[in-house]
N, C-alpha and C. Protein backbone atom coordinates (compact mmCIF):
# COMPACT_ATOMS: atom_id res chain seq x y z
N UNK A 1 -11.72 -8.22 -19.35
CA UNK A 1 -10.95 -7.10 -18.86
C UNK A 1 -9.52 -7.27 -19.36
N UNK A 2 -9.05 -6.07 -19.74
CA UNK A 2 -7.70 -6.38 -20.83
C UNK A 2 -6.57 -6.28 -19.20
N UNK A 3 -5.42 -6.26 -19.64
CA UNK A 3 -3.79 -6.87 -18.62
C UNK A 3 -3.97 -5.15 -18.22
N UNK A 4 -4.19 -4.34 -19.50
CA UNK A 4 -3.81 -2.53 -19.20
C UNK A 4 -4.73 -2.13 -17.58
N UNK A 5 -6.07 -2.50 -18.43
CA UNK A 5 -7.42 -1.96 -17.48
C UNK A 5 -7.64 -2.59 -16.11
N UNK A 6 -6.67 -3.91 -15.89
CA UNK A 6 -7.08 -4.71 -14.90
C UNK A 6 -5.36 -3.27 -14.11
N UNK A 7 -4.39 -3.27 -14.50
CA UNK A 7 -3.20 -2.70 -13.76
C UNK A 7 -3.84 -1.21 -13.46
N UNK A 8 -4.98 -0.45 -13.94
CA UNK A 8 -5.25 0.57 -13.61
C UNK A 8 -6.52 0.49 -12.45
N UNK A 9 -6.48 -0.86 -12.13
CA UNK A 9 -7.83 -1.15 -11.12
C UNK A 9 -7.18 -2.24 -9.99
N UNK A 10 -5.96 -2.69 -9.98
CA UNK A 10 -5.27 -2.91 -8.83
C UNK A 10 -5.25 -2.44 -7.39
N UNK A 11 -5.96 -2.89 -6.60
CA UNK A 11 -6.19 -2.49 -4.71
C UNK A 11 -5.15 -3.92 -4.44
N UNK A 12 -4.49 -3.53 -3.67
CA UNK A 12 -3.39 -4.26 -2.39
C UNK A 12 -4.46 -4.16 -1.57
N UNK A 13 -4.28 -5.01 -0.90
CA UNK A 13 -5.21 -5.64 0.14
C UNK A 13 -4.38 -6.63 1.28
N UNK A 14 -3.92 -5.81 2.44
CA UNK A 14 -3.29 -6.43 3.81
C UNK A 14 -4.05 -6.73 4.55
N UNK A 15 -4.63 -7.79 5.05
CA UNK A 15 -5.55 -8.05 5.98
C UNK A 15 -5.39 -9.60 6.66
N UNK A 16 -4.77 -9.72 7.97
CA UNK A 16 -4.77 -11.10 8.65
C UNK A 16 -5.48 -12.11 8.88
N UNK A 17 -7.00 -10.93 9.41
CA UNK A 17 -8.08 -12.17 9.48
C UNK A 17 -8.44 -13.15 8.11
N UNK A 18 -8.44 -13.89 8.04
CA UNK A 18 -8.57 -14.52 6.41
C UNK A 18 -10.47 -14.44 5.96
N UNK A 19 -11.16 -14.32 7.10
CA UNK A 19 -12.58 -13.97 6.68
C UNK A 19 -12.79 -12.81 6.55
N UNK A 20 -12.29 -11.69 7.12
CA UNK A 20 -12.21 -10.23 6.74
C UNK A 20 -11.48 -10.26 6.18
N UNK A 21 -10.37 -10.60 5.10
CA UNK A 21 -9.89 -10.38 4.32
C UNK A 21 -10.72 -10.94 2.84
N UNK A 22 -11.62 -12.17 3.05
CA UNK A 22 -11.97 -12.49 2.13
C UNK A 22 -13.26 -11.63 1.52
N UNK A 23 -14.20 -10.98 2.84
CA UNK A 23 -14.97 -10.17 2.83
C UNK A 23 -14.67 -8.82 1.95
N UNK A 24 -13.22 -8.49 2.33
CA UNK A 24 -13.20 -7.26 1.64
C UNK A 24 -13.03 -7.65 -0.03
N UNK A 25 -12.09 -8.57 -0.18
CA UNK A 25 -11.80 -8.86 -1.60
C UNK A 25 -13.01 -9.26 -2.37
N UNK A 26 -14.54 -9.64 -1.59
CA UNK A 26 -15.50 -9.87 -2.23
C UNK A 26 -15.98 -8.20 -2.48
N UNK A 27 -16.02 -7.03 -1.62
CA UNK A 27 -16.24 -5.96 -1.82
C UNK A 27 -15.94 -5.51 -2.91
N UNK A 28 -14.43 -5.20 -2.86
CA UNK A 28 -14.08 -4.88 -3.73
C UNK A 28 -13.59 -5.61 -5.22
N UNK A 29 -13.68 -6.59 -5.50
CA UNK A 29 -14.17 -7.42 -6.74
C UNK A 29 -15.57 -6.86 -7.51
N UNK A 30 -16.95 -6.89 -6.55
CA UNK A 30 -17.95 -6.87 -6.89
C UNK A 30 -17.90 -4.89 -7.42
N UNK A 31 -17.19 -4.31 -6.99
CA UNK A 31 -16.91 -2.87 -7.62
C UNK A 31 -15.90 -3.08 -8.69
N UNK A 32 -15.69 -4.17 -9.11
CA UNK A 32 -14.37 -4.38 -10.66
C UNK A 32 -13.15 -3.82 -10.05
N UNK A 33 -12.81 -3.64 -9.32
CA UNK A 33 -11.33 -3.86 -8.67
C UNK A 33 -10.12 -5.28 -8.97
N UNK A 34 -8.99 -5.14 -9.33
CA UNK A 34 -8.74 -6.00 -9.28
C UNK A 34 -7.74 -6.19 -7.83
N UNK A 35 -8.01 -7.43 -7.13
CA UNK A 35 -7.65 -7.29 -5.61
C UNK A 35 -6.10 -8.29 -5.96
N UNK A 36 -4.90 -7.55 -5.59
CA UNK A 36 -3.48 -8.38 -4.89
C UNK A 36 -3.80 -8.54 -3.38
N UNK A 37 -3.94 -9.84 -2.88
CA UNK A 37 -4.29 -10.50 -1.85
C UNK A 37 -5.29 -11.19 -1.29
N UNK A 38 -6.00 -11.15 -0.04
CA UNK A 38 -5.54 -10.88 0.82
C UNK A 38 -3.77 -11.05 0.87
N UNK A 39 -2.97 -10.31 1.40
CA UNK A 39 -2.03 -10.51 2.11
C UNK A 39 -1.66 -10.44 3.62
N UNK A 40 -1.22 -11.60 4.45
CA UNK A 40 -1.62 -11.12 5.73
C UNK A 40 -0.38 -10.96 6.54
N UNK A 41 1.05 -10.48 5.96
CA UNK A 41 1.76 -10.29 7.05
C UNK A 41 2.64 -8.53 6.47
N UNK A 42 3.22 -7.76 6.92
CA UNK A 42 3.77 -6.40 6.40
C UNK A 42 4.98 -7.04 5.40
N UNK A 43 5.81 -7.94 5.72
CA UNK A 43 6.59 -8.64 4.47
C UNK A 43 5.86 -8.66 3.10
N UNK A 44 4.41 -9.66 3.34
CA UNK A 44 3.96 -9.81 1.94
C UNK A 44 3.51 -8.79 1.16
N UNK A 45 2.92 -7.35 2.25
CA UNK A 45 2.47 -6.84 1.56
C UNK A 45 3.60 -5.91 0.86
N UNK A 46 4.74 -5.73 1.73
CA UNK A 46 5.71 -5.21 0.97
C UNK A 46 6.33 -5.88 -0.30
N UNK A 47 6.57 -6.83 -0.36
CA UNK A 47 6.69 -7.59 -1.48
C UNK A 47 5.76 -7.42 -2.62
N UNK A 48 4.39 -7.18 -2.06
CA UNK A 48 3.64 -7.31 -3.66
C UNK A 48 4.04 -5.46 -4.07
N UNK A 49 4.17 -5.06 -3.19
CA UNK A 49 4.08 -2.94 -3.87
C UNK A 49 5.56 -3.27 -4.60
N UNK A 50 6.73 -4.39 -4.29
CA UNK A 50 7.75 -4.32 -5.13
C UNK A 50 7.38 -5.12 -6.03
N UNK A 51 6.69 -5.83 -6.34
CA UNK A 51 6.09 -6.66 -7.85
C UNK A 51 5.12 -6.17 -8.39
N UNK A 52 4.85 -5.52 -8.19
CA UNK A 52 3.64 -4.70 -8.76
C UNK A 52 2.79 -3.80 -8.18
N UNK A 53 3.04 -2.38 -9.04
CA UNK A 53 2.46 -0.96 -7.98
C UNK A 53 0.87 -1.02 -7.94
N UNK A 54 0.32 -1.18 -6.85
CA UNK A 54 -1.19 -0.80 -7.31
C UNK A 54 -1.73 0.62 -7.10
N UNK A 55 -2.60 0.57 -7.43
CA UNK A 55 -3.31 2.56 -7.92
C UNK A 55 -3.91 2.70 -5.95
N UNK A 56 -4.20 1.59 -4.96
CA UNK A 56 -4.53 2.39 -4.29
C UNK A 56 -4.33 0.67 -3.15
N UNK A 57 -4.51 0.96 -1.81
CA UNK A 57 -4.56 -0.34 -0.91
C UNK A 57 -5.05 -0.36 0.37
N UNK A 58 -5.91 -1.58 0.56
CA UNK A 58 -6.17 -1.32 2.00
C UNK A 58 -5.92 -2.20 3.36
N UNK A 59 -5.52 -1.49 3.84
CA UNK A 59 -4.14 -1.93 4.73
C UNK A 59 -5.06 -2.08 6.41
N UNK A 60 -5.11 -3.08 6.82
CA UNK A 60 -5.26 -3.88 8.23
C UNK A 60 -4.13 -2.77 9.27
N UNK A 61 -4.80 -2.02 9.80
CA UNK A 61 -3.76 -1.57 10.85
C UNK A 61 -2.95 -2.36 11.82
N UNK A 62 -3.32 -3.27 12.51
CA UNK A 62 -2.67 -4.52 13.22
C UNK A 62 -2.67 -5.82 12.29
N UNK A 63 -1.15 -6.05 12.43
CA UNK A 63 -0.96 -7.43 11.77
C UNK A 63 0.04 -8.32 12.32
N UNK A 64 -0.91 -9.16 13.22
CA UNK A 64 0.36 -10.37 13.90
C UNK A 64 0.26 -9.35 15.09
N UNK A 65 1.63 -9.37 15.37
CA UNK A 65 2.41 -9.00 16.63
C UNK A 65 2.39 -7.47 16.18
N UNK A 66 2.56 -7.12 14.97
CA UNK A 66 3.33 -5.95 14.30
C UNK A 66 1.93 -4.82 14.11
N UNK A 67 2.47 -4.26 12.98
CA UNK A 67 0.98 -3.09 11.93
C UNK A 67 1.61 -2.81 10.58
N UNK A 68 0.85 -1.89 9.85
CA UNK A 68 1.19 -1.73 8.59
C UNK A 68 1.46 -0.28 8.27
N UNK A 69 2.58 0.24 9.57
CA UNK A 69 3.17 1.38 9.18
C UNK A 69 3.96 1.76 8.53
N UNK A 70 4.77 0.84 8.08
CA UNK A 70 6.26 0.58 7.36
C UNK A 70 5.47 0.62 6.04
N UNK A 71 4.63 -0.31 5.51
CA UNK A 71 4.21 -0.59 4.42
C UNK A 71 3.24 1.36 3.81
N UNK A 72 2.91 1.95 5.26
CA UNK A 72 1.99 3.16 4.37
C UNK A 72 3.15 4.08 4.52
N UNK A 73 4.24 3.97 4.96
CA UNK A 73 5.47 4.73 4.47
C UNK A 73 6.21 4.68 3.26
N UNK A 74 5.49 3.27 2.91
CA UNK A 74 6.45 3.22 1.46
C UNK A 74 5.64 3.70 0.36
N UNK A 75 3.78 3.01 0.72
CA UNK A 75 3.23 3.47 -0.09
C UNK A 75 3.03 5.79 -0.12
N UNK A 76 3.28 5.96 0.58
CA UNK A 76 3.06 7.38 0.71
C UNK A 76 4.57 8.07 -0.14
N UNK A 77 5.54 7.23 0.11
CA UNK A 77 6.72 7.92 -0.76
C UNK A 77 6.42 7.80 -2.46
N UNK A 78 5.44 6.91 -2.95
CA UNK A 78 5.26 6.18 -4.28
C UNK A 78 3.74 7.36 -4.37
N UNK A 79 3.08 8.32 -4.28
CA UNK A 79 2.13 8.56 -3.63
C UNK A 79 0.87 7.39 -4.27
N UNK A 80 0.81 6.89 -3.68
CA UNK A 80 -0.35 5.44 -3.67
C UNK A 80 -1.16 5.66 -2.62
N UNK A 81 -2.60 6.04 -2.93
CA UNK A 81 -3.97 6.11 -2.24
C UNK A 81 -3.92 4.96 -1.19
N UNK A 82 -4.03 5.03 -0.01
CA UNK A 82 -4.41 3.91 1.10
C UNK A 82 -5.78 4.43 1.77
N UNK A 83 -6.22 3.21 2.66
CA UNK A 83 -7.02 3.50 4.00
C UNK A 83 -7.07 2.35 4.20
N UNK A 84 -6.76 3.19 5.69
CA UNK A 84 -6.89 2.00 6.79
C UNK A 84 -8.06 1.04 7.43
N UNK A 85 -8.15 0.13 7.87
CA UNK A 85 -9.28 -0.37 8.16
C UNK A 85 -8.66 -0.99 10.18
N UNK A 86 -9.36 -0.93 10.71
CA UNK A 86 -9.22 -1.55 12.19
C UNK A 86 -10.28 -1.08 12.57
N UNK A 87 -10.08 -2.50 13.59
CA UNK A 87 -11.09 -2.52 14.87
C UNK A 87 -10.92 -1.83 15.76
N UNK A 88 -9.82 -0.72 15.71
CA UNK A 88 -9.55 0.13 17.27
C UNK A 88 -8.56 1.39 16.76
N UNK A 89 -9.34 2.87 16.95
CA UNK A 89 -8.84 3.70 15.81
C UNK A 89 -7.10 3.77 16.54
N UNK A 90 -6.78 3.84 17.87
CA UNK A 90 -5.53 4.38 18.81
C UNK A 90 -5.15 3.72 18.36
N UNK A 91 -4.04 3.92 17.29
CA UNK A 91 -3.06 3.05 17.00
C UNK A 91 -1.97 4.14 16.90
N UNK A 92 -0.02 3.65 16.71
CA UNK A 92 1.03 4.50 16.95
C UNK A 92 0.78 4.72 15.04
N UNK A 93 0.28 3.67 13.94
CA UNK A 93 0.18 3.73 12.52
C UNK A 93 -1.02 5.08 11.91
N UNK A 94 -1.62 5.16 12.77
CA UNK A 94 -3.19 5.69 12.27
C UNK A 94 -2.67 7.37 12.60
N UNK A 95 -1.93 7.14 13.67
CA UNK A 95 -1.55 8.64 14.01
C UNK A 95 -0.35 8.92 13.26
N UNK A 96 0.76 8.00 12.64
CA UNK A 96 1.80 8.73 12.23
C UNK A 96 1.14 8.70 10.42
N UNK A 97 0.13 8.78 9.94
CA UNK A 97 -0.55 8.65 9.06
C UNK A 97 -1.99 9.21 8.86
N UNK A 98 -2.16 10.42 9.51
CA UNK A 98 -3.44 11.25 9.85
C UNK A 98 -4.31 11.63 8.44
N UNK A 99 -3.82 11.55 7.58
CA UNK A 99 -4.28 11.91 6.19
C UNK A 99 -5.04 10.91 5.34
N UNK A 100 -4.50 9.70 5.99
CA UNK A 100 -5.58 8.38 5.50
C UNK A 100 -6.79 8.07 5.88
N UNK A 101 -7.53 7.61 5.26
CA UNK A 101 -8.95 7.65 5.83
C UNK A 101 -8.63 6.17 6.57
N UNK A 102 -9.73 6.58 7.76
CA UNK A 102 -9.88 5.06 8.53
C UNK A 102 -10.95 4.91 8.62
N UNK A 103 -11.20 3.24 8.46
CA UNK A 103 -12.70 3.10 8.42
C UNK A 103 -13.02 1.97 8.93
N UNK A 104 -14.09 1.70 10.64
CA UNK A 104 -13.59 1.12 11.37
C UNK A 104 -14.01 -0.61 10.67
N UNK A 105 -14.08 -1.32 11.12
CA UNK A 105 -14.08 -3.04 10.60
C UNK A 105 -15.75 -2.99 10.48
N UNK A 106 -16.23 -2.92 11.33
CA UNK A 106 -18.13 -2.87 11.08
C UNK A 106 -18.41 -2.25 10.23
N UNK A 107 -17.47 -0.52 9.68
CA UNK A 107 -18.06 0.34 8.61
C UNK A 107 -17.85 -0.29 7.40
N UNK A 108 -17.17 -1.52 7.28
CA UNK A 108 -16.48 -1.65 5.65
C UNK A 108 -17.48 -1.42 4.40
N UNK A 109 -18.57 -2.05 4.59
CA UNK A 109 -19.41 -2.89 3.99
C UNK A 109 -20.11 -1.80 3.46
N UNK A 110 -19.91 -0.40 4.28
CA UNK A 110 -20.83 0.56 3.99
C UNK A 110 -19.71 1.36 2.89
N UNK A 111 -18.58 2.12 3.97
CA UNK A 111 -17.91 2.55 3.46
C UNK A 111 -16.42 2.75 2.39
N UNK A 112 -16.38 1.77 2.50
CA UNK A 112 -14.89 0.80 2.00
C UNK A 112 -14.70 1.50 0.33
N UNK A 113 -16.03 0.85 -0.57
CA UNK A 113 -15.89 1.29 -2.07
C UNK A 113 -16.42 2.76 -2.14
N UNK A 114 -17.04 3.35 -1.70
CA UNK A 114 -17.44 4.39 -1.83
C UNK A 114 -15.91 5.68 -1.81
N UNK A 115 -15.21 5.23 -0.46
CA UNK A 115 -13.95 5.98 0.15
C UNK A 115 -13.05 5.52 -0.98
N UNK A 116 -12.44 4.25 -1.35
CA UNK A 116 -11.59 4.45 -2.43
C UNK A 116 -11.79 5.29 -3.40
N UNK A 117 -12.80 4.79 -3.88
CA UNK A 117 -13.68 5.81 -5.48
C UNK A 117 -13.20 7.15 -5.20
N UNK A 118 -13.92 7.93 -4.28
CA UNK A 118 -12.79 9.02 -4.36
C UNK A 118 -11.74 9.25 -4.08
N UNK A 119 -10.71 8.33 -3.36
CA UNK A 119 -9.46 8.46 -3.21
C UNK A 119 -8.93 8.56 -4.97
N UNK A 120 -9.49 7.82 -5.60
CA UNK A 120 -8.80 7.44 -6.86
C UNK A 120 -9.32 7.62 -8.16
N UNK A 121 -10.18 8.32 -7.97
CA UNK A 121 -11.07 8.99 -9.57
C UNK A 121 -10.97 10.52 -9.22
């Protein structure tokens, strides 16, 4: 896979749990994605969208103490494809962000690559 084709297949990937995070990055690997992360705190993941833009990301609604509302505000000003993933849809992130798909932690496996694909083709 050439440096071009791998930057046009870039998913950000925020996720705390480090086994659901590793789960997803096996997901989406096995669809030729190339995965930045896991990352598991809203710092890191802000840091990687300033080192490098990816085409789309999927963002852990709770992280730590915090969530990853700040981070789909930045990605939404850049317009960069997200969805959310949590275990519990009521969140203050999920609602100030109604346009993202959410897809709950049990659905990943089903829905995860299918929902990017069309976010981003």
């Amino acid at each position: 896979m050439t440096d071009e084709y791998s930057g046009d297949r870039r998913i950000l990937l925020v996720e705390d749990d480090p086994a659901v995070g590793a789960m997803i990055a096996e997901l989406l690997e096995d669809a030729h994605y190339v995965v930045d992360g896991p990352h598991a705190t809203l710092a890191d993941g802000i840091a990687a969208v300033a080192d490098e833009m990816p085409v789309g990301a999927v963002l852990d609604v709770r992280l730590g103490q915090g969530d990853s509302g700040l981070l789909a505000d930045d990605l939404d000003l850049y317009d960069i494809p997200y969805v959310f993933c949590a275990g519990a849809f009521d969140h203050r992130a999920v609602h100030a962000h109604p346009a993202a798909p959410l897809i709950s932690k049990p659905d990943l496996v089903r829905r995860l690559v299918p929902t990017l694909r069309r976010m981003l083709h």
